[in-house]
C-alpha atoms as a PDB file:
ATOM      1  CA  UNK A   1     -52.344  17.023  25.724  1.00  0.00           C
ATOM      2  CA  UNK A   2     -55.732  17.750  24.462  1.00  0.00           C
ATOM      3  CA  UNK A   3     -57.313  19.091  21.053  1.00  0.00           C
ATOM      4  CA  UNK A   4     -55.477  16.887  18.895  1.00  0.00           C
ATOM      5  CA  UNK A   5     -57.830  14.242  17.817  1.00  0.00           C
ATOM      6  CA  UNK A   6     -60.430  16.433  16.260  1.00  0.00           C
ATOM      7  CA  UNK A   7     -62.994  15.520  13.168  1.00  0.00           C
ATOM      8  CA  UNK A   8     -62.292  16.773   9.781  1.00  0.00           C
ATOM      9  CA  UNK A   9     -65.987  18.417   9.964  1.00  0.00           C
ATOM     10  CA  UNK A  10     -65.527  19.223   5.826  1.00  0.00           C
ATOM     11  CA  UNK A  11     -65.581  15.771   4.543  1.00  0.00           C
ATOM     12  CA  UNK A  12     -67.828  14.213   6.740  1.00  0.00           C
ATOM     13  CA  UNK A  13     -71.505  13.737   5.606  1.00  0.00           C
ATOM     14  CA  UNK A  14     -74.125  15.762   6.991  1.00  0.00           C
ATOM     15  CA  UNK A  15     -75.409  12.226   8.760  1.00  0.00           C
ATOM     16  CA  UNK A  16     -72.484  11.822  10.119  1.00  0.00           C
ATOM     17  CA  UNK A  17     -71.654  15.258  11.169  1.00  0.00           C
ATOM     18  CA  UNK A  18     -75.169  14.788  13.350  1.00  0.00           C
ATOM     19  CA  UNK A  19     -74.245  11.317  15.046  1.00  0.00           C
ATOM     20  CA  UNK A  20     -70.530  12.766  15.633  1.00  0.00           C
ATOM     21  CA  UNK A  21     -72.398  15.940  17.806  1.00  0.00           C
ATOM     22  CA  UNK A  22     -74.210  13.800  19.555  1.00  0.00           C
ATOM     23  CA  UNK A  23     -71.703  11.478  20.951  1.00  0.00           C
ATOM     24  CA  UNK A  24     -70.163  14.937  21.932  1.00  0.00           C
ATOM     25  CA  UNK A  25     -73.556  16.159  23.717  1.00  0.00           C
ATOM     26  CA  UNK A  26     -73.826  12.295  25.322  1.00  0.00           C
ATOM     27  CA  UNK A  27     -70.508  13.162  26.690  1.00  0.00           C
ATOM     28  CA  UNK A  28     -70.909  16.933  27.728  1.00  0.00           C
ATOM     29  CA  UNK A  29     -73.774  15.288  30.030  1.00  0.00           C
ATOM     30  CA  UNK A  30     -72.251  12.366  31.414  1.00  0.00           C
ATOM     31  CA  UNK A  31     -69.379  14.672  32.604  1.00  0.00           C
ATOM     32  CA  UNK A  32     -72.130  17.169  34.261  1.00  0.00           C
ATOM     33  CA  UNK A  33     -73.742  13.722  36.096  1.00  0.00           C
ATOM     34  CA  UNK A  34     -70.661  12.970  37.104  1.00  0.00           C
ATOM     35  CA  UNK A  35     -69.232  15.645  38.794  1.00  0.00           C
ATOM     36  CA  UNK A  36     -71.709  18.708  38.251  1.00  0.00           C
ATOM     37  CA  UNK A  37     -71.590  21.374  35.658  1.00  0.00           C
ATOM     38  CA  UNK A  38     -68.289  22.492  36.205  1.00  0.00           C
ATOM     39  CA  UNK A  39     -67.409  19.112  34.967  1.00  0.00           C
ATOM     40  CA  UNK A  40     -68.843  20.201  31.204  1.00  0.00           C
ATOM     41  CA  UNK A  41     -65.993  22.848  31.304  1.00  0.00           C
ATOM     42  CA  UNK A  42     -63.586  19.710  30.622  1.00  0.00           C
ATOM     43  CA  UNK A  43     -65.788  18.458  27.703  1.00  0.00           C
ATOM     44  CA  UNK A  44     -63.008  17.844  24.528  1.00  0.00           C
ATOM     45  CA  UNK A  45     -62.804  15.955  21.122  1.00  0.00           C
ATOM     46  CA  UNK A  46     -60.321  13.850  22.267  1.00  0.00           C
ATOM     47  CA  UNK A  47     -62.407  11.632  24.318  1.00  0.00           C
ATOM     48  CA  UNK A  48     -65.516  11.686  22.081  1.00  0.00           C
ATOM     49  CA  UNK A  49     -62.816   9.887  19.535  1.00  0.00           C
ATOM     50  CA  UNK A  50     -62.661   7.458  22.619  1.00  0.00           C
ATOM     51  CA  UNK A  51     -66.712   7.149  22.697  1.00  0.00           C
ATOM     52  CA  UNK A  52     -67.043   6.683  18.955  1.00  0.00           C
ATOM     53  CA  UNK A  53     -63.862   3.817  18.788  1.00  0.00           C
ATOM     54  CA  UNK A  54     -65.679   1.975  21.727  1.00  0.00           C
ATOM     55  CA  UNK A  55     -69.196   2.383  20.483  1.00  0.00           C
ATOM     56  CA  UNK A  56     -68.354   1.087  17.179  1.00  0.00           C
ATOM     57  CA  UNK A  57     -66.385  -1.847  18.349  1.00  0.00           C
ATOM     58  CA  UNK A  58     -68.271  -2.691  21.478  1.00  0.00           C
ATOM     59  CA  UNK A  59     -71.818  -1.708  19.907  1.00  0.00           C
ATOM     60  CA  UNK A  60     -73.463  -0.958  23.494  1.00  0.00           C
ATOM     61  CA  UNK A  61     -77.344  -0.721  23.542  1.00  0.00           C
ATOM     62  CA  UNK A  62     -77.199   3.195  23.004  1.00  0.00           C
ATOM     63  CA  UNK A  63     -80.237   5.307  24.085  1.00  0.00           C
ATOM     64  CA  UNK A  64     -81.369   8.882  22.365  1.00  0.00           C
ATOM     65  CA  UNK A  65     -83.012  12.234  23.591  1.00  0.00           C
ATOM     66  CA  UNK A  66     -83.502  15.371  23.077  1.00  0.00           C
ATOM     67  CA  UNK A  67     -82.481  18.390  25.397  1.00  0.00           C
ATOM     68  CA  UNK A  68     -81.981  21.954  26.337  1.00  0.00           C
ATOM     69  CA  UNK A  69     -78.826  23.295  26.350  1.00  0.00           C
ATOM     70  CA  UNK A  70     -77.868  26.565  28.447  1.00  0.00           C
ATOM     71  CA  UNK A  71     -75.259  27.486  25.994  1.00  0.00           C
ATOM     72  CA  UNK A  72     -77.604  26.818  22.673  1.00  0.00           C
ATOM     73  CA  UNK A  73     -80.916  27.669  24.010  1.00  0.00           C
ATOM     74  CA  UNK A  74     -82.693  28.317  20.559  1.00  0.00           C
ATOM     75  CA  UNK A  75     -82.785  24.895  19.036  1.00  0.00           C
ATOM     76  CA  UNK A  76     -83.237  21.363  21.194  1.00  0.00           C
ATOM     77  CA  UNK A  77     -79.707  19.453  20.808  1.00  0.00           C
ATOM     78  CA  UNK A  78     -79.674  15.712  20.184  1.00  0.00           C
ATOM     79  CA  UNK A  79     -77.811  13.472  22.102  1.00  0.00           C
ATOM     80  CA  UNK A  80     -76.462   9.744  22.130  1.00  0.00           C
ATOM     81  CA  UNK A  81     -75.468   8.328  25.477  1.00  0.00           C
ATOM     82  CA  UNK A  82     -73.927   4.441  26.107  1.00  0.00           C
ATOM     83  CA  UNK A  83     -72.053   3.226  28.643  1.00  0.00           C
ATOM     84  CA  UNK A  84     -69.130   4.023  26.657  1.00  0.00           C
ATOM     85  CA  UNK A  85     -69.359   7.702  27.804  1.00  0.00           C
ATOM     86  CA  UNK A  86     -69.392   7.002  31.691  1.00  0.00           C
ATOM     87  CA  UNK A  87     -66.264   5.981  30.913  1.00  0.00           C
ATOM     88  CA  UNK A  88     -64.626   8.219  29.154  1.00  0.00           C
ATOM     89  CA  UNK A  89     -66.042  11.371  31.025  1.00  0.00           C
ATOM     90  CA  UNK A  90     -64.181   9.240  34.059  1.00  0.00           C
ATOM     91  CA  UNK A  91     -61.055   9.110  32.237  1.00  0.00           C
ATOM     92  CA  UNK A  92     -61.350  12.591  31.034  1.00  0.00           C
ATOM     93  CA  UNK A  93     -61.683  13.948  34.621  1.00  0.00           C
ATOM     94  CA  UNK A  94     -59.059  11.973  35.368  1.00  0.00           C
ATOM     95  CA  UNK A  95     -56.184  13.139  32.747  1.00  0.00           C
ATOM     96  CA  UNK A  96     -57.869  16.579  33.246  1.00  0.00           C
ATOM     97  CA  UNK A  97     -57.207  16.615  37.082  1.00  0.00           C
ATOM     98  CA  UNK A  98     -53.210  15.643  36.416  1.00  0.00           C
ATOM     99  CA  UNK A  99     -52.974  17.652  33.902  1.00  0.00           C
ATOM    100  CA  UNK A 100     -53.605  20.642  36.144  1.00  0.00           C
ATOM    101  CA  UNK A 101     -51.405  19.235  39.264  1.00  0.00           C
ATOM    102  CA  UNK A 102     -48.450  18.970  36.895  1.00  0.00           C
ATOM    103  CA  UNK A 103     -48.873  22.165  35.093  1.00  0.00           C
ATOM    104  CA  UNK A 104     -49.188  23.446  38.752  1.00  0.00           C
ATOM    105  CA  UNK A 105     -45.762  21.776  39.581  1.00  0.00           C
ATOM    106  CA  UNK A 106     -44.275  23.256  36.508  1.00  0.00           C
ATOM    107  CA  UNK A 107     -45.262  27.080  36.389  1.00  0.00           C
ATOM    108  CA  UNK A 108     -46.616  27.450  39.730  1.00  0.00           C
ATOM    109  CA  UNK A 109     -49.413  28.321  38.628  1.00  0.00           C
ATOM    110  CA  UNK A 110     -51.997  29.039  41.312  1.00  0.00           C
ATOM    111  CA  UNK A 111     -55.202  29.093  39.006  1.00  0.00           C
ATOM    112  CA  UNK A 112     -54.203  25.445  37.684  1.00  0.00           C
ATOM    113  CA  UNK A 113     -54.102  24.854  41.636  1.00  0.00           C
ATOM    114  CA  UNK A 114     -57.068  25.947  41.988  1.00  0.00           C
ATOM    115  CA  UNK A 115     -59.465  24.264  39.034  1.00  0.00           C
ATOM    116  CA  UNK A 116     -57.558  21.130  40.396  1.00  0.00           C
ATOM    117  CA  UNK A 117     -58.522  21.501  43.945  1.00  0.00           C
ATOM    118  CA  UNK A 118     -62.052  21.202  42.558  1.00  0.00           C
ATOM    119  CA  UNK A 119     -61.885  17.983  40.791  1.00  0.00           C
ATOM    120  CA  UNK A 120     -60.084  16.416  43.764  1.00  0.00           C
ATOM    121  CA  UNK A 121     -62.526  14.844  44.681  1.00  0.00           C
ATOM    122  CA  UNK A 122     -64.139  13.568  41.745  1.00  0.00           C
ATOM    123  CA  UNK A 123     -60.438  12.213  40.945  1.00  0.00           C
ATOM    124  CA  UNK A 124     -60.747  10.238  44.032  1.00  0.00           C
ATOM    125  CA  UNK A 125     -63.725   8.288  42.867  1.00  0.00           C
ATOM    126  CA  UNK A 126     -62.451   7.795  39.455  1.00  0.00           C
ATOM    127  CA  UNK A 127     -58.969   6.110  41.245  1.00  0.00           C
ATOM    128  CA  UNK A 128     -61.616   3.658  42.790  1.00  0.00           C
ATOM    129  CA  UNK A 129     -63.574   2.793  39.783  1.00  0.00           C
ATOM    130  CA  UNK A 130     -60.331   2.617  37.753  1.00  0.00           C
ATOM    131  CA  UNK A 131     -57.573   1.393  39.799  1.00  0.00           C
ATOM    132  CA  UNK A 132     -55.606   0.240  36.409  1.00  0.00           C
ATOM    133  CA  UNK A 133     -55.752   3.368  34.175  1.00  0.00           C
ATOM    134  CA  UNK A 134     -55.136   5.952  38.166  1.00  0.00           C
ATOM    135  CA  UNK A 135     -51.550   3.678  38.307  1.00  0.00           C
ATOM    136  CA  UNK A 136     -50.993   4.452  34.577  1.00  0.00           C
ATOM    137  CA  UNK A 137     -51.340   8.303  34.272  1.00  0.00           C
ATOM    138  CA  UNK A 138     -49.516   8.692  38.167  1.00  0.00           C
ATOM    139  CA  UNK A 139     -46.600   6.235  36.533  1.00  0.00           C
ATOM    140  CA  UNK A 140     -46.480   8.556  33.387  1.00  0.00           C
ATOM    141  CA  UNK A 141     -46.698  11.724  35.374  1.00  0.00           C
ATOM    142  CA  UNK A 142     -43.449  10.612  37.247  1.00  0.00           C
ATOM    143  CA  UNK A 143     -41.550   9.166  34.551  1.00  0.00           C
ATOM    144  CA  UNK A 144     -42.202  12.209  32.648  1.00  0.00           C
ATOM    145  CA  UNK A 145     -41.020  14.340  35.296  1.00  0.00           C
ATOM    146  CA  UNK A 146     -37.696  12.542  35.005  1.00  0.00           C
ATOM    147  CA  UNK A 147     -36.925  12.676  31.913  1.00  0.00           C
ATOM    148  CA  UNK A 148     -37.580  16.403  32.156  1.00  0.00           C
ATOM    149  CA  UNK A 149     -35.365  16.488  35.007  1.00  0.00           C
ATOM    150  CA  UNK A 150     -32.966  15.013  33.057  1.00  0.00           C
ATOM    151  CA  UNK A 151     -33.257  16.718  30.163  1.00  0.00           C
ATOM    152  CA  UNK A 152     -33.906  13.429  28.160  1.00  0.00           C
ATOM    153  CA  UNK A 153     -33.185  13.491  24.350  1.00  0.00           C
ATOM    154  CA  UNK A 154     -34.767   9.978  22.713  1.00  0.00           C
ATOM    155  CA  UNK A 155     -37.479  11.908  21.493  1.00  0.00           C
ATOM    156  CA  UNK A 156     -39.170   7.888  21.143  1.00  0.00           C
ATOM    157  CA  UNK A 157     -38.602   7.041  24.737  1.00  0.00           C
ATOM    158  CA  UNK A 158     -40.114  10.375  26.085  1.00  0.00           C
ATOM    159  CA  UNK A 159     -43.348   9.498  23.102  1.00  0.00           C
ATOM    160  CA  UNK A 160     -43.528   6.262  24.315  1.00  0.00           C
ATOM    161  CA  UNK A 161     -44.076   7.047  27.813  1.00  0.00           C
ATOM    162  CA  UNK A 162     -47.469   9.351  26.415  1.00  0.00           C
ATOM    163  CA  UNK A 163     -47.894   6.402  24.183  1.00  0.00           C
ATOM    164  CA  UNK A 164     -48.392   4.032  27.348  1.00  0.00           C
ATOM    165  CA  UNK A 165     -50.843   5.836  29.188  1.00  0.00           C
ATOM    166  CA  UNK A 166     -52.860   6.585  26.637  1.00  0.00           C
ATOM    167  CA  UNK A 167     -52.801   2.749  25.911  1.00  0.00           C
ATOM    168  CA  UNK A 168     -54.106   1.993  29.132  1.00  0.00           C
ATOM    169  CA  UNK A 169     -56.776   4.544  28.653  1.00  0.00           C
ATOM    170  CA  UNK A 170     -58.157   3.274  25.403  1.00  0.00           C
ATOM    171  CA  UNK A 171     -58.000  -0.150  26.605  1.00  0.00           C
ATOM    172  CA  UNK A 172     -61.359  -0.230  28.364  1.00  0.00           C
ATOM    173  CA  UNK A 173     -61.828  -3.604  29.157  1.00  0.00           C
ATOM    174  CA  UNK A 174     -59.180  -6.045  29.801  1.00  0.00           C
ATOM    175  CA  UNK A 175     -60.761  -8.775  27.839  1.00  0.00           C
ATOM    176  CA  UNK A 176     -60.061 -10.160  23.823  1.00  0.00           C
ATOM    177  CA  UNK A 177     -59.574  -6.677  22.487  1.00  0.00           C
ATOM    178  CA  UNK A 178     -57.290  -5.140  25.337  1.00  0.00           C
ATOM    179  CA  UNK A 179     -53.768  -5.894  23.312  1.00  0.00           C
ATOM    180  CA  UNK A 180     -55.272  -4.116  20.156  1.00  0.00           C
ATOM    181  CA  UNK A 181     -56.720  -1.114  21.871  1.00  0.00           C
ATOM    182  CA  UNK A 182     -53.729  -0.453  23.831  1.00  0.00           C
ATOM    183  CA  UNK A 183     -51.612  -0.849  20.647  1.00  0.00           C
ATOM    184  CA  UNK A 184     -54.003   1.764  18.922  1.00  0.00           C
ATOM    185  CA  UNK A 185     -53.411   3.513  21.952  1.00  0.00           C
ATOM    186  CA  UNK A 186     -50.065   3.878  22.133  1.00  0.00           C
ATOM    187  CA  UNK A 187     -49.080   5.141  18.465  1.00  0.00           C
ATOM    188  CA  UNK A 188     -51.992   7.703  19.170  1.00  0.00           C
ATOM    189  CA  UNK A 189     -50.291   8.446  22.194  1.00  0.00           C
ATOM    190  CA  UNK A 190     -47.027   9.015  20.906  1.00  0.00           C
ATOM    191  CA  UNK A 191     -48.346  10.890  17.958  1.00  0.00           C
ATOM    192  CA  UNK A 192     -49.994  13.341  19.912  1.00  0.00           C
ATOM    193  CA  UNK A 193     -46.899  14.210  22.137  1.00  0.00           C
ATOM    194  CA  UNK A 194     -45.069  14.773  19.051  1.00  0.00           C
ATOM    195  CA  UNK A 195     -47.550  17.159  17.803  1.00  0.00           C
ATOM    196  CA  UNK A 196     -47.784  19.126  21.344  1.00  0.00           C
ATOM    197  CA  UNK A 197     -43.812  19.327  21.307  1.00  0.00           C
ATOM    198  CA  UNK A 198     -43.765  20.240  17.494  1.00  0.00           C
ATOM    199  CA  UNK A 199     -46.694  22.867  18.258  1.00  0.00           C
ATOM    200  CA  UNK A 200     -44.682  23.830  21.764  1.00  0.00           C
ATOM    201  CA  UNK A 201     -40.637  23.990  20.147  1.00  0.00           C
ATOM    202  CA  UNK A 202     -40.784  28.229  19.743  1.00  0.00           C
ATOM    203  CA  UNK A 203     -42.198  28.620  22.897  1.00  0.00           C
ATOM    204  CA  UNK A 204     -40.277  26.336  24.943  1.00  0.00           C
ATOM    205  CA  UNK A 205     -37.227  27.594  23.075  1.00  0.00           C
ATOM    206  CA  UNK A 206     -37.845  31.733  24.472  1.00  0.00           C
ATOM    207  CA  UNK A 207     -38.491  30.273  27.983  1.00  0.00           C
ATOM    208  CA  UNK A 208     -36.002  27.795  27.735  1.00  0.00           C
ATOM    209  CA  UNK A 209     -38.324  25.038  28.849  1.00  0.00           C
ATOM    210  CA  UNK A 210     -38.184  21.235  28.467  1.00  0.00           C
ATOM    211  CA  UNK A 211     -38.917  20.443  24.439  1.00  0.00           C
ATOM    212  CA  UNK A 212     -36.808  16.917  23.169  1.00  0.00           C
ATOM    213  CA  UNK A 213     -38.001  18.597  19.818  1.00  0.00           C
ATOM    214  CA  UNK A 214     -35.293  21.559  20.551  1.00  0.00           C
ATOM    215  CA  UNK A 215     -32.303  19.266  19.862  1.00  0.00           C
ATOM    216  CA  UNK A 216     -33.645  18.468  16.246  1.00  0.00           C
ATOM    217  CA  UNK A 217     -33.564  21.987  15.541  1.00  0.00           C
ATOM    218  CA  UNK A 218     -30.933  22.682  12.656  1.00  0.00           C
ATOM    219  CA  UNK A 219     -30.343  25.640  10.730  1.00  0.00           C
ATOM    220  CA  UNK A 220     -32.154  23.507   7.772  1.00  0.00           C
ATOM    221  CA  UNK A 221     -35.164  24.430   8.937  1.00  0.00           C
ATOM    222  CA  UNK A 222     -36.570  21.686   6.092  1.00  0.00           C
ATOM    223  CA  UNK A 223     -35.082  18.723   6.761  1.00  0.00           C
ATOM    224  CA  UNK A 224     -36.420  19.692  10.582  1.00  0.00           C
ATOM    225  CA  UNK A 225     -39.786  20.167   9.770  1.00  0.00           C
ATOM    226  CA  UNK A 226     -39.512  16.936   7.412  1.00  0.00           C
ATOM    227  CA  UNK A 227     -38.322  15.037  10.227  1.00  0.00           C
ATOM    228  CA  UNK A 228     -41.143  15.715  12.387  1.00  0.00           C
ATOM    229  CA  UNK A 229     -43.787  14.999   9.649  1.00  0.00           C
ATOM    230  CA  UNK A 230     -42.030  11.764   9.063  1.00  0.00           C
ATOM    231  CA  UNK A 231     -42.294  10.839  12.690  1.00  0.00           C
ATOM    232  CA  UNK A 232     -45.770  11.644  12.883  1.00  0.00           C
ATOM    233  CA  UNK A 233     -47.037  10.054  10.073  1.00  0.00           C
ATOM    234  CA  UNK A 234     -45.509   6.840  11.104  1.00  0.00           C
ATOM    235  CA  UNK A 235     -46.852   6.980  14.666  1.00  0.00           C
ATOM    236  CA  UNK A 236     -50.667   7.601  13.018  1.00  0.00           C
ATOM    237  CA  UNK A 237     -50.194   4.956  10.192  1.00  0.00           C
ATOM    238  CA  UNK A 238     -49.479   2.427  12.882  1.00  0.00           C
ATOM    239  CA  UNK A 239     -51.951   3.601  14.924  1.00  0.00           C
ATOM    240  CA  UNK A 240     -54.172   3.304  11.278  1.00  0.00           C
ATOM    241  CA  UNK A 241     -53.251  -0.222  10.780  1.00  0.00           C
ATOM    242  CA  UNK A 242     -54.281  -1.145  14.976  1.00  0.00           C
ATOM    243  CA  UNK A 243     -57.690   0.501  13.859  1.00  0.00           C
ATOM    244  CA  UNK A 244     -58.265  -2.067  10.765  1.00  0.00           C
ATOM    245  CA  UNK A 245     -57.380  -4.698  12.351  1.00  0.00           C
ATOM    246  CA  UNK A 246     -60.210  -4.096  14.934  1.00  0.00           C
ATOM    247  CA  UNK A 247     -63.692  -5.379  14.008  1.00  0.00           C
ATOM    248  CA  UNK A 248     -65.700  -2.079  13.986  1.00  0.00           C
ATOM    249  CA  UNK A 249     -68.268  -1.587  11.137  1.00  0.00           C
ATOM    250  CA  UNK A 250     -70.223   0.910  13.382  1.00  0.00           C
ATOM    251  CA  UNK A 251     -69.230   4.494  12.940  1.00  0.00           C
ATOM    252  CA  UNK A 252     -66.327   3.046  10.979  1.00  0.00           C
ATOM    253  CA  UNK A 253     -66.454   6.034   8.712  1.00  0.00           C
ATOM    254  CA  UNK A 254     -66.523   8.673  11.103  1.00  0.00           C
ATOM    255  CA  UNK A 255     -63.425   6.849  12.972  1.00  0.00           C
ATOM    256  CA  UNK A 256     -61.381   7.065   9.794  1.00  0.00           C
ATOM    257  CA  UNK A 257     -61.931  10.198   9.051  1.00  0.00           C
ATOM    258  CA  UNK A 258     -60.261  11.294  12.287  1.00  0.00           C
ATOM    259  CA  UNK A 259     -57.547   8.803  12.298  1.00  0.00           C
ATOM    260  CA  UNK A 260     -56.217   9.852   8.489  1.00  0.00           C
ATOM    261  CA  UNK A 261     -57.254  13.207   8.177  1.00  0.00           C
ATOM    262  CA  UNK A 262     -58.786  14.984  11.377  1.00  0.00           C
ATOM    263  CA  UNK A 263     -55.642  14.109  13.350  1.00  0.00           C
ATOM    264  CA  UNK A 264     -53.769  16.635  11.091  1.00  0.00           C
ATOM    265  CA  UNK A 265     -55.868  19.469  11.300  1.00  0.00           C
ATOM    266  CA  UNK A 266     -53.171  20.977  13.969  1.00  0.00           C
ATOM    267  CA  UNK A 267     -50.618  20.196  12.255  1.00  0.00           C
ATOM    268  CA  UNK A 268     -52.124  22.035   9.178  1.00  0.00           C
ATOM    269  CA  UNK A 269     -53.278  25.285  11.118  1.00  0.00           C
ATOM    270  CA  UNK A 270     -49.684  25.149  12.690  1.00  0.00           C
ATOM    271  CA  UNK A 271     -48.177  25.587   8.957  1.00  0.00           C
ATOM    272  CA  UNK A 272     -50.698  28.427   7.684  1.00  0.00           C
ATOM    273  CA  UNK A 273     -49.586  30.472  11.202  1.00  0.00           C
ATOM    274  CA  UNK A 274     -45.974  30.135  10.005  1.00  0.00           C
ATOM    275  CA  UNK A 275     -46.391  30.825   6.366  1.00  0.00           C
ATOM    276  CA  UNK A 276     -48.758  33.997   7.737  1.00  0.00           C
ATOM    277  CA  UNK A 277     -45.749  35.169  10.289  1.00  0.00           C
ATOM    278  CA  UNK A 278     -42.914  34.849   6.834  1.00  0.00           C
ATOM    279  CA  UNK A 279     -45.163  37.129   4.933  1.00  0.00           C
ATOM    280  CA  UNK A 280     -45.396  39.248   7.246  1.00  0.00           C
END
């Protein structure tokens, strides 16, 4: 689910390049005060997209410092930390700690079962802080599970069910700009389920896993791969058009350079892999 939502680093200003790292340091060390440094190993660009939406739309008194940091000792690393980033490194231990129970569920995987066992508890102090978004990623985990189960082919209904939770996630606040968030949200959501299946379809084809993708496969391999960049790009322009309608001059340039370009960055490193593997 995560390292889709990254920056498109090569058309961003150097300014902006700076305040976009250190949102990401602000987060690295909210998720160490929150659960220790293990809790940095979780640290993605996913969420930092969270901390830069909310920032710019909720404009929290945001403080900055300087610091060490272990793993770029040389030079002293800036960082900007709000309140915005307590709650995303909550919500990123939380997806994080799921995420590892269900991949455990799936594979069996015993070092999943593991790294989970060690967020447990942190998990159980997010599920009191955050009773609302807890009951939307354990509903998601078990209707996903279903449709799995079931082999479920509406490739929208089995989005849409991504497209919820994450909803629930981005809404922050249940207040005037809850309906808006969540509806940014959810066509983010569903977008990046489509690109995990699109990125996953091979794989999940030689293990013969769950992939609603796998039933769009034709042997016209371009209207397939049409298909899926048609679906995509509707999911992101609606999730584009949630975005303007929200009142965020802050950041607003950084934001939009993730939602129409940095979003596809996957997507465009998927395509030079292919074209690598048919020359070769």
């Amino acid at each position: 689910m995560f390292g889709y939502i990254n920056v498109n680093g090569k058309e961003l200003s150097e300014k902006n390049r700076d305040i976009y790292q250190s949102y990401y340091c602000g987060l690295c060390r909210k998720l160490k005060e929150f659960c220790g440094a293990k809790g940095q190993a979780l640290l993605n660009y996913d969420m930092t997209f969270l901390v830069v939406l909310l920032t710019g739309l909720y404009e929290p008194q945001t403080e900055s410092g300087e610091f060490t940091c272990v793993l770029h000792p040389v030079k002293k690393r800036k960082a900007l930390v709000n309140e915005t980033e307590t709650y995303a490194a909550a919500m990123n231990v939380l997806l994080a700690y799921y995420n590892l129970i269900d991949d455990w569920k799936d594979d069996k995987n015993y070092t999943r079962k593991t790294v989970a066992s060690m967020f447990r508890n942190d998990c159980g102090k997010v599920e009191q802080m955050y009773p609302r978004q807890t009951a939307a990623v354990e509903d998601y985990i078990i209707k996903l599970n279903e449709c799995e189960e079931k082999n479920e082919t509406n490739i929208d209904l089995v989005a849409g069910l991504t497209g919820e939770m994450i909803g629930e996630i981005f809404a922050w606040k249940e207040d005037e700009w809850y309906d808006e968030l969540k509806t940014l949200g959810f066509y983010l959501g569903k977008f990046i389920y489509l690109m995990d299946a699109y990125e996953d379809r091979e794989k999940d084809e030689k293990k013969d896993s769950y992939n609603p993708l796998r039933h769009l496969h034709t042997e016209d391999e371009k209207e397939y791969e049409t298909l899926c960049r048609l679906m995509m790009t509707s999911m992101i322009s609606e999730c584009a058009k949630s975005f303007e309608r929200l009142p965020v001059l802050l950041h607003a340039d950084i934001l939009r350079n993730i939602i129409y370009s940095g979003v596809w960055s996957k997507y465009e490193y998927i395509q030079l892999k292919k074209k690598k593997r048919k020359k070769g």
